[in-house]
Structure formats: C-alpha cells, structure tokens
C-alpha atoms as a PDB file:
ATOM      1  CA  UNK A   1       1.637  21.617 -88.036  1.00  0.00           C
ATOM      2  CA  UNK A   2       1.875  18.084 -89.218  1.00  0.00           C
ATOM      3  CA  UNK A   3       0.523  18.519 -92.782  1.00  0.00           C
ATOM      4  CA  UNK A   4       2.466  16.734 -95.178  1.00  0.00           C
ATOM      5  CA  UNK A   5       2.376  19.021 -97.919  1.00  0.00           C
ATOM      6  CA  UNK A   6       3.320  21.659 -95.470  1.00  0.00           C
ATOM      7  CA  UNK A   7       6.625  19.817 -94.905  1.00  0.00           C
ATOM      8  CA  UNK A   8       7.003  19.455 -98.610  1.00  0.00           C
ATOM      9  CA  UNK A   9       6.331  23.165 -99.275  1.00  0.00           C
ATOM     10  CA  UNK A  10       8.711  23.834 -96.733  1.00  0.00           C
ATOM     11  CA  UNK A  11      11.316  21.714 -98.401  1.00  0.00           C
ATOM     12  CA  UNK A  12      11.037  19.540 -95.147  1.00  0.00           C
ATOM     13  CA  UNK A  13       9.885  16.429 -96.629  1.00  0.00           C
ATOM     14  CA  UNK A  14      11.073  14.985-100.324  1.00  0.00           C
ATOM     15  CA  UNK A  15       9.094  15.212-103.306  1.00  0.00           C
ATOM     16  CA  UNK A  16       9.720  14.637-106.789  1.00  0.00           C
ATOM     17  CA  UNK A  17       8.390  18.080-107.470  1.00  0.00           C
ATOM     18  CA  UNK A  18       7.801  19.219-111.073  1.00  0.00           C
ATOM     19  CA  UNK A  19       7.132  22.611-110.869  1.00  0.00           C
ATOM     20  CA  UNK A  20       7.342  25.544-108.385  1.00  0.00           C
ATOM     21  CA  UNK A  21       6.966  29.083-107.719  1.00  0.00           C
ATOM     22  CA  UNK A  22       6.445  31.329-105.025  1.00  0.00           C
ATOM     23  CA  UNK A  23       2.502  30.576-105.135  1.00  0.00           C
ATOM     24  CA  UNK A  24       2.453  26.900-106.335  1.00  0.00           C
ATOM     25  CA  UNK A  25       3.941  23.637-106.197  1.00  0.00           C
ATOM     26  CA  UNK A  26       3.289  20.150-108.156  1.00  0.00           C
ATOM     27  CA  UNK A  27       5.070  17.172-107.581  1.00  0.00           C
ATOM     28  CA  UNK A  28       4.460  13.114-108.609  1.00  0.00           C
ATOM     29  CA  UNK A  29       1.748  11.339-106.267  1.00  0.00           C
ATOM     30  CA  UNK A  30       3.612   8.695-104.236  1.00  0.00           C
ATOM     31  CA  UNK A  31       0.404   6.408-105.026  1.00  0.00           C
ATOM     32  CA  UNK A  32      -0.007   7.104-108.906  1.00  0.00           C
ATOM     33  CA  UNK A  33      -3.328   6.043-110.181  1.00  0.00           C
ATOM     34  CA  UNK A  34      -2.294   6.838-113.815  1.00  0.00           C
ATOM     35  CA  UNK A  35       0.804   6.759-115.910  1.00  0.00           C
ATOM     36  CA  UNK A  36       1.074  10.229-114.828  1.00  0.00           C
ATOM     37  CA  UNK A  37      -0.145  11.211-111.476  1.00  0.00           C
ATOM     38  CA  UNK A  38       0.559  14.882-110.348  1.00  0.00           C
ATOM     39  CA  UNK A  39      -0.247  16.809-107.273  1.00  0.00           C
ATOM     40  CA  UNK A  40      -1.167  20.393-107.416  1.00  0.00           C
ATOM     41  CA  UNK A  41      -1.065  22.341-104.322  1.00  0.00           C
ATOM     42  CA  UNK A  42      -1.253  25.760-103.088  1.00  0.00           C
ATOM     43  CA  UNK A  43       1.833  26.765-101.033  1.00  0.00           C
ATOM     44  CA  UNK A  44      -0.952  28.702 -98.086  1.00  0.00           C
ATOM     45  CA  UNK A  45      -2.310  25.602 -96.083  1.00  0.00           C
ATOM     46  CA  UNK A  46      -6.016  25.439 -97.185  1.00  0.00           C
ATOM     47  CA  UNK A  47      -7.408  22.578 -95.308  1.00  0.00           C
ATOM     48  CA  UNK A  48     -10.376  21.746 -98.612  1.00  0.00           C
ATOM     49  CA  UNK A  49     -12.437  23.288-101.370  1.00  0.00           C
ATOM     50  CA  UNK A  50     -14.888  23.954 -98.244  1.00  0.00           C
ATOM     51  CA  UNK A  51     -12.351  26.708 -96.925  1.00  0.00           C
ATOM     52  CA  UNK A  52     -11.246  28.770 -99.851  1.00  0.00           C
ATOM     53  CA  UNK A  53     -12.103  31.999 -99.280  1.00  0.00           C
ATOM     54  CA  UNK A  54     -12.512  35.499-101.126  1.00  0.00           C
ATOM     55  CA  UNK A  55      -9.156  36.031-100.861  1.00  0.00           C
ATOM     56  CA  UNK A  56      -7.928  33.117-101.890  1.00  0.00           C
ATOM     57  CA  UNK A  57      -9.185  33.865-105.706  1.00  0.00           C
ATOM     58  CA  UNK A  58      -6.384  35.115-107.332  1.00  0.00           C
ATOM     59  CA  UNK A  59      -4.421  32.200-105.650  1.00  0.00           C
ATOM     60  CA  UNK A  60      -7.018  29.220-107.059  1.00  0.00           C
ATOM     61  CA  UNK A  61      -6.669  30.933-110.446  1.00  0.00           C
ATOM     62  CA  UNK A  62      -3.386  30.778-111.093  1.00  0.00           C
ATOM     63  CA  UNK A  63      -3.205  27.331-109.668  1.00  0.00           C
ATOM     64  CA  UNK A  64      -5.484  26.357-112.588  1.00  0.00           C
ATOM     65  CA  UNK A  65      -3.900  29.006-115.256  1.00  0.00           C
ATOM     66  CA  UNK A  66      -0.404  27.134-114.260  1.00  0.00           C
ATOM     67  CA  UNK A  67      -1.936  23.676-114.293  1.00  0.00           C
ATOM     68  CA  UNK A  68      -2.817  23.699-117.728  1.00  0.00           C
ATOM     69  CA  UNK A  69       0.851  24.624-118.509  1.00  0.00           C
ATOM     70  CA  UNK A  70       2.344  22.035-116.278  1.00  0.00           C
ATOM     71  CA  UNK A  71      -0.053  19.607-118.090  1.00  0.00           C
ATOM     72  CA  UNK A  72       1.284  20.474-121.369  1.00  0.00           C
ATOM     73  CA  UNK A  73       5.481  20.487-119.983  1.00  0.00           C
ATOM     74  CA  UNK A  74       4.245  16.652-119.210  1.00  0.00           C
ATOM     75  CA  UNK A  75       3.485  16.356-122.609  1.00  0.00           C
ATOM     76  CA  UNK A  76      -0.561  15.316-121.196  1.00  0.00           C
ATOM     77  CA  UNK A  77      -2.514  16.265-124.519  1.00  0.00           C
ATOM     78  CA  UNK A  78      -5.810  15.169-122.158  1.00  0.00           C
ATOM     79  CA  UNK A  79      -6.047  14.589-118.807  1.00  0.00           C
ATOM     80  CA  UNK A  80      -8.595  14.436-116.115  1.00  0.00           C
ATOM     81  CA  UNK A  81      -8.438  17.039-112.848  1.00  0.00           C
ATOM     82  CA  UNK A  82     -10.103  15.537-109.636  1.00  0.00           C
ATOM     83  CA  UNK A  83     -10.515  17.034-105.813  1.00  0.00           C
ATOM     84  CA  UNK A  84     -11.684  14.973-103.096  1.00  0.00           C
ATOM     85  CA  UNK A  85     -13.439  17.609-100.480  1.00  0.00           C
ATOM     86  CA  UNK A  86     -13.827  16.005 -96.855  1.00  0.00           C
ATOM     87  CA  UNK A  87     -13.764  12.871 -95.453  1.00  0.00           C
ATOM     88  CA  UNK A  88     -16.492  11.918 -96.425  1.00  0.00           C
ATOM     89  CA  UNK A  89     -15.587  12.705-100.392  1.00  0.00           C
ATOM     90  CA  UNK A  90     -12.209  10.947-100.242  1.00  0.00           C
ATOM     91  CA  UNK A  91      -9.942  13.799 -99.056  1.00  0.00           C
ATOM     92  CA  UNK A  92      -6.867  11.967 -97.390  1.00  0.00           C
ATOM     93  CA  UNK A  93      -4.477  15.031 -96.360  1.00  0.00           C
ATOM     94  CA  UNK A  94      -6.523  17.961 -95.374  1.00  0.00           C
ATOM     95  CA  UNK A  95      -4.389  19.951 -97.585  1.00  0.00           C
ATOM     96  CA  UNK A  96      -6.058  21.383-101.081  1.00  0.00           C
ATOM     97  CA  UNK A  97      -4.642  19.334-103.964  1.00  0.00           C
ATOM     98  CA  UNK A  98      -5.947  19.241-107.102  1.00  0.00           C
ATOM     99  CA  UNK A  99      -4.958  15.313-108.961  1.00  0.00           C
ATOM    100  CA  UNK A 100      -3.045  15.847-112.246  1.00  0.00           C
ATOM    101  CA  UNK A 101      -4.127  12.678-113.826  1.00  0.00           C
ATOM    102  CA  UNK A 102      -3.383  11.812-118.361  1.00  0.00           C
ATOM    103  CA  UNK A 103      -0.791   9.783-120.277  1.00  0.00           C
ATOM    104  CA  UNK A 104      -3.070   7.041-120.597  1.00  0.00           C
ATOM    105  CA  UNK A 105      -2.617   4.634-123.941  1.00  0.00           C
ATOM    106  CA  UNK A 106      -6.214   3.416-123.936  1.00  0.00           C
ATOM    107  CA  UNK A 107      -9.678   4.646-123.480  1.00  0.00           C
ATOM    108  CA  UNK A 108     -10.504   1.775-120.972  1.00  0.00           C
ATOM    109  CA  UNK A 109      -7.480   2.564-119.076  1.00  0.00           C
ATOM    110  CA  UNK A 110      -9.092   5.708-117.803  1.00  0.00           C
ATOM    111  CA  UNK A 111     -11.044   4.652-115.522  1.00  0.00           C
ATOM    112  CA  UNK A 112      -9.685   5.295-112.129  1.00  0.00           C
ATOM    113  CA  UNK A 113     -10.887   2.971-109.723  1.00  0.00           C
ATOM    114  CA  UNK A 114     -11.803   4.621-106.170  1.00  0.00           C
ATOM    115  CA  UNK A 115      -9.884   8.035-105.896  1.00  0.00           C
ATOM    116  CA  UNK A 116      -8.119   8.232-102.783  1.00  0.00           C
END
C-alpha cells in the first residue's frame, strides 16, 4: 500500500511521534495549524469514519481513552479534536486520524482557518 501513515506505523517513513503502543500511534502534523498539532491514528489501516466497523470498537475507544492522556503529557489543558471524513469533508490521507489541536495563548487564535 502507499498510505503514508502505513509507512509511518511501519516505522518506514519518519515521524516525530509522541506516543505509541501496540494499538496507537500520535505524532506532530508536518502542517501544524496550531501551536500544537498532533495526529492520532489507529495502527489497522481504516480508510475514514465511514469504514469503522463493529469490530473496530474497542480499537476507536482506546484511541480516544489514550488521547485524552496524550493531551494532558502535552500539557493541552483544552484543545479541540477534528476528523475530516471523505473528500468531500477535507480528508487528505485516506487513513483515520483524529487532529490533536490546543496550546493556543488567545481566544481569537483558535480559529483554524480551513482544516485540511
């Protein structure tokens, strides 16, 4: 396959990765729209939110259970959590990644222009 988060699960591509385990990994968006920028991704290649199946449930919960903590070891006391599903919502790489987005200084500095 040539999914990039593939080759960065698979250690095959760098990443500035900021947490891992044998389920998960988060690493630093390339293209941060924030003052932190995180990407959240499940190891199993799931193209979007549209193809997460029954099975995949105890997977997308502990994505979320360990996002909150890896929000916290980034010292985010807010942050905002965005998907882009499809094309036509924004989705770039048809991997699932959740955006860690926070560390903002400002309220009018959270506005993130156009998601990508």
């Amino acid at each position: 396959m040539g999914c990039i988060f593939c080759k960065i699960v698979e250690k095959e591509q760098k990443a500035d990765i900021v947490y891992e385990d044998d389920k998960i990994i988060a690493f630093k968006n390339i293209r941060p729209l924030a003052p932190v920028h995180l990407l959240v991704i499940p190891k199993k290649h799931i193209e979007s939110v549209k193809e997460i199946s029954g099975e995949d449930i105890d997977l997308i919960g502990h994505l979320w259970v360990k996002m909150k903590d890896i929000a916290k070891e980034n010292d985010l006391k807010g942050y905002k959590v965005a998907v882009n599903v499809g094309k036509e919502g924004g989705q770039e790489i048809f991997h699932l990644h959740y955006h860690l987005l926070g560390g903002w200084k400002s309220k009018k500095d959270r506005d993130i222009p156009n998601m990508p």
